[in-house]
Protein backbone atom coordinates (compact mmCIF):
# COMPACT_ATOMS: atom_id res chain seq x y z
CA UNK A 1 19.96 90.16 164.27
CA UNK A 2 22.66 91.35 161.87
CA UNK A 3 25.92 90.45 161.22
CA UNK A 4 26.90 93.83 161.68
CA UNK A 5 26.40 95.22 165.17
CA UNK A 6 27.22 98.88 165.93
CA UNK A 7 30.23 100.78 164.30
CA UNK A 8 30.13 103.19 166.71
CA UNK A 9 30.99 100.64 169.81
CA UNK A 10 33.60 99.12 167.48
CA UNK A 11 34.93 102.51 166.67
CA UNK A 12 35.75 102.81 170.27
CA UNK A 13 37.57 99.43 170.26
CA UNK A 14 39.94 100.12 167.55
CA UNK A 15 40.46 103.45 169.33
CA UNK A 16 41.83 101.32 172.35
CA UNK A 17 43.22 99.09 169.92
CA UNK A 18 45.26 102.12 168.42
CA UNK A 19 45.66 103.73 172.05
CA UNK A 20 47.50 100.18 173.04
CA UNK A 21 49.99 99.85 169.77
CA UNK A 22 51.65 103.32 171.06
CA UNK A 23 52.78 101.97 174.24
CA UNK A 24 54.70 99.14 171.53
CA UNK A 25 54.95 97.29 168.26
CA UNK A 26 52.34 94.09 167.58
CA UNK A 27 53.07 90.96 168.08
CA UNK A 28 51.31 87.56 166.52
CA UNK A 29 52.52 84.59 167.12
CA UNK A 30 51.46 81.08 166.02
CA UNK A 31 49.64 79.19 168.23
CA UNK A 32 48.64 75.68 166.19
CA UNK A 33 47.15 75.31 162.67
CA UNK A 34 44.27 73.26 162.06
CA UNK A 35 43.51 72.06 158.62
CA UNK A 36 43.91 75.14 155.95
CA UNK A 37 43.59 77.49 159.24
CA UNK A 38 46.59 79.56 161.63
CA UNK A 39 45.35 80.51 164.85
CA UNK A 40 47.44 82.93 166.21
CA UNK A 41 47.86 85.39 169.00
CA UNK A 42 48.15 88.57 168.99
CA UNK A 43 49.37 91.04 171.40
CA UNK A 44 50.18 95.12 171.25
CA UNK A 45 53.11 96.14 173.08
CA UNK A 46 53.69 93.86 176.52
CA UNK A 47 49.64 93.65 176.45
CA UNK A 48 47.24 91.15 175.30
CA UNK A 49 45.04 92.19 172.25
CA UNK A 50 42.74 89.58 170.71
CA UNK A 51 43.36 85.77 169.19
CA UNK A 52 42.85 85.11 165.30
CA UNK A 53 41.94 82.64 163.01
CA UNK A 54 43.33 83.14 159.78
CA UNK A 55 42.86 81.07 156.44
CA UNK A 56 44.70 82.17 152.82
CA UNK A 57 42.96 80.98 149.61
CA UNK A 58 43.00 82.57 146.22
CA UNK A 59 40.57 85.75 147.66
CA UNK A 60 43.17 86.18 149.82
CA UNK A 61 43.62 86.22 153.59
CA UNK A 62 40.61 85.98 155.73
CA UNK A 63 40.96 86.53 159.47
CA UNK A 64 38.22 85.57 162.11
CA UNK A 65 39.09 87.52 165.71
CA UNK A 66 38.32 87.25 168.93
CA UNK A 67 39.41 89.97 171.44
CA UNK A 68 40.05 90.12 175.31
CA UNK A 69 36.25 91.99 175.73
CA UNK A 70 35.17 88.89 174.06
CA UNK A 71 34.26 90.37 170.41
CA UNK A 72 33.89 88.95 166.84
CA UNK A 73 35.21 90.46 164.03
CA UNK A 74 35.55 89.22 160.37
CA UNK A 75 38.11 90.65 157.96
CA UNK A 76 40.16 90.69 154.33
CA UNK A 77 41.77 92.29 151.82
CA UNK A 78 41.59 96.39 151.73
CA UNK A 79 38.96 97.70 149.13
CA UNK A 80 40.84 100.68 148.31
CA UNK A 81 41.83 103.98 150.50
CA UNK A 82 40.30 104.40 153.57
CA UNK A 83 36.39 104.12 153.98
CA UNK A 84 33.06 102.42 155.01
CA UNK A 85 31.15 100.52 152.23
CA UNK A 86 28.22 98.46 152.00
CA UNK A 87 28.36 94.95 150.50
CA UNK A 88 26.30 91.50 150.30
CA UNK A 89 27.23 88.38 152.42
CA UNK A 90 25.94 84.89 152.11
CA UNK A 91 26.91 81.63 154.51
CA UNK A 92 24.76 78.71 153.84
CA UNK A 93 21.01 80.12 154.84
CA UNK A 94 22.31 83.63 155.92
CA UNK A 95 22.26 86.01 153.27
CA UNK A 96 22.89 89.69 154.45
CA UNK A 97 22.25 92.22 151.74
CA UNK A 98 23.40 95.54 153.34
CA UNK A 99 26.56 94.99 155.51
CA UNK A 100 28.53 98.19 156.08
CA UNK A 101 32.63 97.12 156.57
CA UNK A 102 35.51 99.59 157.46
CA UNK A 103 37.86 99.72 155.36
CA UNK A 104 41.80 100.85 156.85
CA UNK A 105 43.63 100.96 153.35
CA UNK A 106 44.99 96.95 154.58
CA UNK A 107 42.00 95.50 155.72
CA UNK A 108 38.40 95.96 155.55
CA UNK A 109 36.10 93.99 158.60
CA UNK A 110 32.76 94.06 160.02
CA UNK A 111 32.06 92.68 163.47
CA UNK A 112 30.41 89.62 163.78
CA UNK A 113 26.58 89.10 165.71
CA UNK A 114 25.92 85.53 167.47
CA UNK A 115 24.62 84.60 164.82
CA UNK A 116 26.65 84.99 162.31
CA UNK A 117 29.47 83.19 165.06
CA UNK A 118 27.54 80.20 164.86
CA UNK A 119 27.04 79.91 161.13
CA UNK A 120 30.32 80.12 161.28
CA UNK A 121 30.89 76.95 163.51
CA UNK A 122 28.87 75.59 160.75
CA UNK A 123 31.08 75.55 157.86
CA UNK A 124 30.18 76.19 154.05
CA UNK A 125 30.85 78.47 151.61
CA UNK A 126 31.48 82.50 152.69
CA UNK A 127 30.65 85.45 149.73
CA UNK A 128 31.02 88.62 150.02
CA UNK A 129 30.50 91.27 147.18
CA UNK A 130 31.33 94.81 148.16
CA UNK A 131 33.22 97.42 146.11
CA UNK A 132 32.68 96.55 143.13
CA UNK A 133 34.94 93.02 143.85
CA UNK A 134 33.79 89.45 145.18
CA UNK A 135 35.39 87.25 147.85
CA UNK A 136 34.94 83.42 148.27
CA UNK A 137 36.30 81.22 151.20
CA UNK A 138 35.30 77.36 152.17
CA UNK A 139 34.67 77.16 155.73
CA UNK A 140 36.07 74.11 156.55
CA UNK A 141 36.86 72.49 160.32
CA UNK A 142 35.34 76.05 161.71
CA UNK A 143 33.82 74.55 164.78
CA UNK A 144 37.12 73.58 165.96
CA UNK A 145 39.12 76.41 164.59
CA UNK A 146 36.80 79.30 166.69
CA UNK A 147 37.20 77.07 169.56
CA UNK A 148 40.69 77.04 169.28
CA UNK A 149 40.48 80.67 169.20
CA UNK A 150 38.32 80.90 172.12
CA UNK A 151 40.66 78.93 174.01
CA UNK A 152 43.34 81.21 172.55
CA UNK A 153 41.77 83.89 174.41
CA UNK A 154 40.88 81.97 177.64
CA UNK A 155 44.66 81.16 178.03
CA UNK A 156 45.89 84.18 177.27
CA UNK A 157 43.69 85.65 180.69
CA UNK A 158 45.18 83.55 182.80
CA UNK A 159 43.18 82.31 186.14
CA UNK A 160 44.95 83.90 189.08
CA UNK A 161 44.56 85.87 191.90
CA UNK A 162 41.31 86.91 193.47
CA UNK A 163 38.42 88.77 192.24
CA UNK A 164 39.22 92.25 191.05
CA UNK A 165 35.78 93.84 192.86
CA UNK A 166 34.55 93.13 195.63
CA UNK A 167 32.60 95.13 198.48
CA UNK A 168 31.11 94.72 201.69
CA UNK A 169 27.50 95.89 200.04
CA UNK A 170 25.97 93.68 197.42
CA UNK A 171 24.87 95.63 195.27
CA UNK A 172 27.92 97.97 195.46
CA UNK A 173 29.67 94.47 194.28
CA UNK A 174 27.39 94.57 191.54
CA UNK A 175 27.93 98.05 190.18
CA UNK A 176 31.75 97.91 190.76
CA UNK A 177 31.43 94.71 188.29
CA UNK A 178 29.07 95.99 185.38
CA UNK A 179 31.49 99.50 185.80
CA UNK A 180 34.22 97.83 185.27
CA UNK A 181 33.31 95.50 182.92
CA UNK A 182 36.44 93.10 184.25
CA UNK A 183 35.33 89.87 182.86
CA UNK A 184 38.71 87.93 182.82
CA UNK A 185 38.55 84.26 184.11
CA UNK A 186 39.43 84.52 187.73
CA UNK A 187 38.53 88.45 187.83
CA UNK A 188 34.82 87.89 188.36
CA UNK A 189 33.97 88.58 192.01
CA UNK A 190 32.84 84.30 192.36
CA UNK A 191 32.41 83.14 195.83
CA UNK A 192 34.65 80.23 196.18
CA UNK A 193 32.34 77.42 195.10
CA UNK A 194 31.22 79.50 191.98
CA UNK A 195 34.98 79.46 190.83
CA UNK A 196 35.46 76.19 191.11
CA UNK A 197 32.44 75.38 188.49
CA UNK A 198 33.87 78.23 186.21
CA UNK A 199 37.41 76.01 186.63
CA UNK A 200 36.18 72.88 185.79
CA UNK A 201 34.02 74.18 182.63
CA UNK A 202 37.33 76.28 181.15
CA UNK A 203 39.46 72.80 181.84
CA UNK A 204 37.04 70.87 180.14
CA UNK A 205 36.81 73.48 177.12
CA UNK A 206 40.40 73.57 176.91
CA UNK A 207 40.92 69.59 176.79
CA UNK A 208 38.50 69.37 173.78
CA UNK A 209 39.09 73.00 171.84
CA UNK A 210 35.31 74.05 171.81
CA UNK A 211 33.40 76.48 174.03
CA UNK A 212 31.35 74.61 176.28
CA UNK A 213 28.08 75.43 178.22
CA UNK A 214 28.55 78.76 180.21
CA UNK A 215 31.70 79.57 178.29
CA UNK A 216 30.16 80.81 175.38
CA UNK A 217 28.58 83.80 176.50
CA UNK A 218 29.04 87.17 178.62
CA UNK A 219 26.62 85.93 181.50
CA UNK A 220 26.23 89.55 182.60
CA UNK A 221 24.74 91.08 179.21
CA UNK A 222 22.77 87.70 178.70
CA UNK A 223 24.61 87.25 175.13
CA UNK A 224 27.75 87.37 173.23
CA UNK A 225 27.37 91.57 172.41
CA UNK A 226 25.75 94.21 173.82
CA UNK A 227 23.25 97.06 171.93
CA UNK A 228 24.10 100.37 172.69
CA UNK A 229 22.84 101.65 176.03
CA UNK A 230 22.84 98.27 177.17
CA UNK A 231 24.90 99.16 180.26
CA UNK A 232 23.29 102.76 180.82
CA UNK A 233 20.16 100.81 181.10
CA UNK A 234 20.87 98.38 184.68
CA UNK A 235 19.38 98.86 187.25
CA UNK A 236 19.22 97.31 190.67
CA UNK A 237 17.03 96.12 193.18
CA UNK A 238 17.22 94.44 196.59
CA UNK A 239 14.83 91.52 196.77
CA UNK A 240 15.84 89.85 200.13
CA UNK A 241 18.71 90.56 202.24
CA UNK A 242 20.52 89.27 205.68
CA UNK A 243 23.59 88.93 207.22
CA UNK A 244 24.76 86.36 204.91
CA UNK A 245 22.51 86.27 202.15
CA UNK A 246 21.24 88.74 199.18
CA UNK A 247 19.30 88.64 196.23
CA UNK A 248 19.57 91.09 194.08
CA UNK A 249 17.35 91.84 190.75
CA UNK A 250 19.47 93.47 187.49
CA UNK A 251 17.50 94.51 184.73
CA UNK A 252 18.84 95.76 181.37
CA UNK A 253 18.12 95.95 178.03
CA UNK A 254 20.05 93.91 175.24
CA UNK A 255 18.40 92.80 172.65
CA UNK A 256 14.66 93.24 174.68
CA UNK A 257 14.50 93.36 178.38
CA UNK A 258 16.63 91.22 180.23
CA UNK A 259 16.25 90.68 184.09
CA UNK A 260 18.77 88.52 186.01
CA UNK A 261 18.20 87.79 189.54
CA UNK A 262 22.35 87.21 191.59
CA UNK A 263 22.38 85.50 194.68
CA UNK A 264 25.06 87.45 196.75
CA UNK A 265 26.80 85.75 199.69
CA UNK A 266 28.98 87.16 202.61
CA UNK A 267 32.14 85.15 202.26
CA UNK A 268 35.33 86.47 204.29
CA UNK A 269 33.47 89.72 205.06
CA UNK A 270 33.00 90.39 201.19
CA UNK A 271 29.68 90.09 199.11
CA UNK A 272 30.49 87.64 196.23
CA UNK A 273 28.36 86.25 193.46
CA UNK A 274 27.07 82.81 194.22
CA UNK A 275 24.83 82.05 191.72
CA UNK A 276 23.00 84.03 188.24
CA UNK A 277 19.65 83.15 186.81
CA UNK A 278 18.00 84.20 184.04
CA UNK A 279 14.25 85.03 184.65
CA UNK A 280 11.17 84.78 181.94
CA UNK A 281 11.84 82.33 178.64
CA UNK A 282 14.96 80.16 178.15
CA UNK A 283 16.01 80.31 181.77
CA UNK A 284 19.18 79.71 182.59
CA UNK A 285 20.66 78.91 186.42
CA UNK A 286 25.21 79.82 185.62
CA UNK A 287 26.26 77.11 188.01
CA UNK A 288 24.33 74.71 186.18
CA UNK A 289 26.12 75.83 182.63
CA UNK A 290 29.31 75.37 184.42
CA UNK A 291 27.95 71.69 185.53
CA UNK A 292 27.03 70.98 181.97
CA UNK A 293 30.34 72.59 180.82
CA UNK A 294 32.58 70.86 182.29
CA UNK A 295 30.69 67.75 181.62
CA UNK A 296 31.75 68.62 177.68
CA UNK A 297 28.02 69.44 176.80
């Protein structure tokens, strides 16, 4: 895996980036510092845009960013006019010889795989050499600065109200939530005792400024980012079904094939999500994450 995903996908976020600012100026505002870091919010107009962590040194101002669909990005100084160019990075063992940034005249960025993300939690020494110029930053206290922008982003989506789709079909429930791609804490279509898991793992990832178990991933796309086509590719498929009870299979591809197996329950007349599990290697069961989560592991 890369550090750079696809430009394409990220082309289409800075379009609704772009499409946002008209509607009114940006906004960033100071949230905390930690150590030689600012992490800072950011929003465009009266909406919420993305959370940063931003750290000046003598190669200038580097910015790590995490936006409301739950993207990476990495960015610094423009290299000159506006472009794409290819360029070397290195973090500790990671040492990327092709990376292809945009460039917007201010800034240039690439977004950032999981990978990448957690060499960054890591700390050491960031180069990048692209354009004919070099860049040098010491990643210091990063495991608690991208947690603080996590939780930057988990407070600024706000737990409230009731899930945003819901249906009395199960799978419809399904498809409303993979077409909507509503992810917001509190938006997910949880029964009741699945959002009170979720609740206690964001409380405890709040109280000690790193993502814990269950937090750290988009549950739905069985990673932090999604290849193109990922979402073209689900499919359902009922596996048992009653008045009260469904399961339903999702396959997809991200990454390989994925398959995810959602136990549905009828809770108030409305087909919720109960439980996720991942099926084949390195199963996972969500309300178990949540258990470890808000247990701070």
């Amino acid at each position: 895996m890369t550090l750079i995903r696809v430009l394409s996908g990220c082309a289409l976020l800075v379009a609704a980036a772009s499409s946002v600012m008209a509607q009114g100026p940006a906004k960033e505002t100071k949230q905390r510092d930690i150590g030689a870091w600012d992490v800072i919010r950011r929003d465009e107009g009266d909406r919420f845009n993305r959370c940063i962590a931003e750290m000046r040194s003598g190669s200038g101002v580097l910015r790590v960013a995490h936006n409301a669909a739950g993207k990476w990005t990495v960015s610094f100084p423009g290299l000159g006019g506006k472009a794409k160019h290819t360029g070397r990075t290195r973090l500790n063992k990671l040492d990327e010889p092709a990376v292809e940034f945009q460039d917007d005249g201010s800034r240039a960025w690439a977004p950032l795989s999981p990978r990448w993300v957690d060499e960054f939690r890591r700390g050491g020494r960031l180069e990048i050499a692209v354009a004919g110029k070099r860049f040098a930053w010491d990643m210091k206290d990063t495991g608690a600065v991208l947690g603080a922008v996590q939780d930057c982003v988990l407070r600024a989506r706000p737990m409230k109200g009731g899930p945003a789709v819901v249906s009395t079909d199960p799978v419809q429930t399904l498809k409303a939530f993979y077409g909507a791609r509503d992810k917001s804490l509190g938006k997910e279509p949880f029964t009741r005792r699945l959002a009170a898991l979720q609740a206690a793992a964001v409380k405890r990832s709040r109280q000690i400024n790193e993502p814990v178990s269950g937090m750290d991933f988009s549950f739905e796309i069985d990673g932090q980012d999604s290849e193109p086509g990922t979402l073209a590719s689900v499919r359902y498929e009922v596996l048992s079904k009653d008045a009260q009870r469904a399961s339903i299979k999702v396959t997809f591809r991200n990454g390989g094939p994925r398959e995810l197996h959602y136990d549905m329950v009828s809770e108030s007349g409305r087909w919720l999500i109960d439980d996720v599990r991942r099926v084949g290697k390195e199963a996972w069961m969500l309300s178990d994450l949540y258990r470890k989560g808000a247990a701070g592991k």
